[in-house]
Protein backbone atom coordinates (compact mmCIF):
# COMPACT_ATOMS: atom_id res chain seq x y z
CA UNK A 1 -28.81 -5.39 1.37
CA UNK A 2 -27.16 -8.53 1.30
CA UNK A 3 -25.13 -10.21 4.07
CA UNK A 4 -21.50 -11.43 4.03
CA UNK A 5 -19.28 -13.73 6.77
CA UNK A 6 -15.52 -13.33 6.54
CA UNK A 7 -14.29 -16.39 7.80
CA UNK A 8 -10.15 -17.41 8.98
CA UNK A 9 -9.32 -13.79 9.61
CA UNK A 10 -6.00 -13.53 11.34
CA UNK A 11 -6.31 -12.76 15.01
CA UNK A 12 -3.40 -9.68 14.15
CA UNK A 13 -5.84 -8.59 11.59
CA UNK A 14 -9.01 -8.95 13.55
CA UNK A 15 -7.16 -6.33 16.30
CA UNK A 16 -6.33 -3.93 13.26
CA UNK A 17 -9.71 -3.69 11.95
CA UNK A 18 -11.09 -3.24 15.86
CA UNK A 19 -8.34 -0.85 16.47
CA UNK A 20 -8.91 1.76 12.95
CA UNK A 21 -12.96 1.29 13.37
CA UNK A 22 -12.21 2.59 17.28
CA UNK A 23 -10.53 5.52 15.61
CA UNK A 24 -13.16 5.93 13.17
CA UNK A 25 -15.79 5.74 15.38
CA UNK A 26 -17.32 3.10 13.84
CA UNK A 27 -18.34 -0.52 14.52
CA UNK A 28 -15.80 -3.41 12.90
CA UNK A 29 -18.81 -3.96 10.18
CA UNK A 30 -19.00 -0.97 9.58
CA UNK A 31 -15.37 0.13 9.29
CA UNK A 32 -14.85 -2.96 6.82
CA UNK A 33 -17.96 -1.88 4.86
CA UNK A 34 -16.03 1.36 4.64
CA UNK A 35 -12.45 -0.48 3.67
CA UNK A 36 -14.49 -2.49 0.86
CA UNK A 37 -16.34 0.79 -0.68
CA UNK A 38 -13.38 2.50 -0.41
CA UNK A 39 -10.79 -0.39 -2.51
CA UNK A 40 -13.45 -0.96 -5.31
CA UNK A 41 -14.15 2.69 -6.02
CA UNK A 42 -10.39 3.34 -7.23
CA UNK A 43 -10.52 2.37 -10.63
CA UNK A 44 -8.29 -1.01 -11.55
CA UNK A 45 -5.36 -0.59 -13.97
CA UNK A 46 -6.29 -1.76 -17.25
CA UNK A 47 -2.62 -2.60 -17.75
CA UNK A 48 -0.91 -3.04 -14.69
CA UNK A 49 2.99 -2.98 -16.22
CA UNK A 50 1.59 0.67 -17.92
CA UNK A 51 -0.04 1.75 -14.17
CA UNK A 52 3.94 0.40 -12.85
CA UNK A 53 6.11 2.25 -15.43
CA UNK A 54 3.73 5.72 -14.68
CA UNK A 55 4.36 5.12 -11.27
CA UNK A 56 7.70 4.99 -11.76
CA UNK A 57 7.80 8.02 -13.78
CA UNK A 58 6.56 9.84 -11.16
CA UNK A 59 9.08 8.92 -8.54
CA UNK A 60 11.83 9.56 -11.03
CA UNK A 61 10.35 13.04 -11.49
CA UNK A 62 10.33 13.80 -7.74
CA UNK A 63 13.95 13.25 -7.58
CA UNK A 64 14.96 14.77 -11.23
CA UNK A 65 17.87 17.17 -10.75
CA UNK A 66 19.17 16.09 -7.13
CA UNK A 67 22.33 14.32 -6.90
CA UNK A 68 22.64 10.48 -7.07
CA UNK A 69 25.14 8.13 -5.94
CA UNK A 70 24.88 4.56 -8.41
CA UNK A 71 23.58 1.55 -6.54
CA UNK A 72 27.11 -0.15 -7.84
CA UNK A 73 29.23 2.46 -6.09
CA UNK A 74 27.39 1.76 -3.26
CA UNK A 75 27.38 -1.42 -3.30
CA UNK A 76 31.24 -1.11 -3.67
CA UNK A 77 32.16 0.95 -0.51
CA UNK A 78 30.17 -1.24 1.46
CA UNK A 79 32.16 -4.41 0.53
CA UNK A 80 35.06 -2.18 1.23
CA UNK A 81 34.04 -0.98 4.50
CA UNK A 82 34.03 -5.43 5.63
């Protein structure tokens, strides 16, 4: 197995990473092994507007049929309401 340094990490982010390998149970190495195997085994978009518009597709569809009030309308009554 090969060795890596990550190098510059944020002090915020160095707390993070000790903080979810603590509640993993794990050491920091081995919680970022974990983050790494974890981000390249989800397959890339081969066309990220594509993986986007799906996305969106699929939002749309959770709200399909409820009531909607138009972003201009409320836009409108909240210049009003100044």
């Amino acid at each position: 197995m090969a060795d890596m340094v990550l190098r510059n990490l944020d002090d915020d982010l160095k707390q993070r990473l000790r903080e979810r390998a603590a509640r993993h149970g794990r050491s920091m190495s081995a919680e970022l092994r974990a983050i790494v195997a974890e981000a390249l085994a989800r397959p890339e978009p081969a066309d990220p507007v594509e993986e986007f518009k799906r996305l969106a597709a699929k939002v749309r569809a959770l709200s399909a049929g409820r009531p909607q009030t138009p972003s201009e309308e409320l836009l409108r009554q909240s210049r009003d309401e100044r």
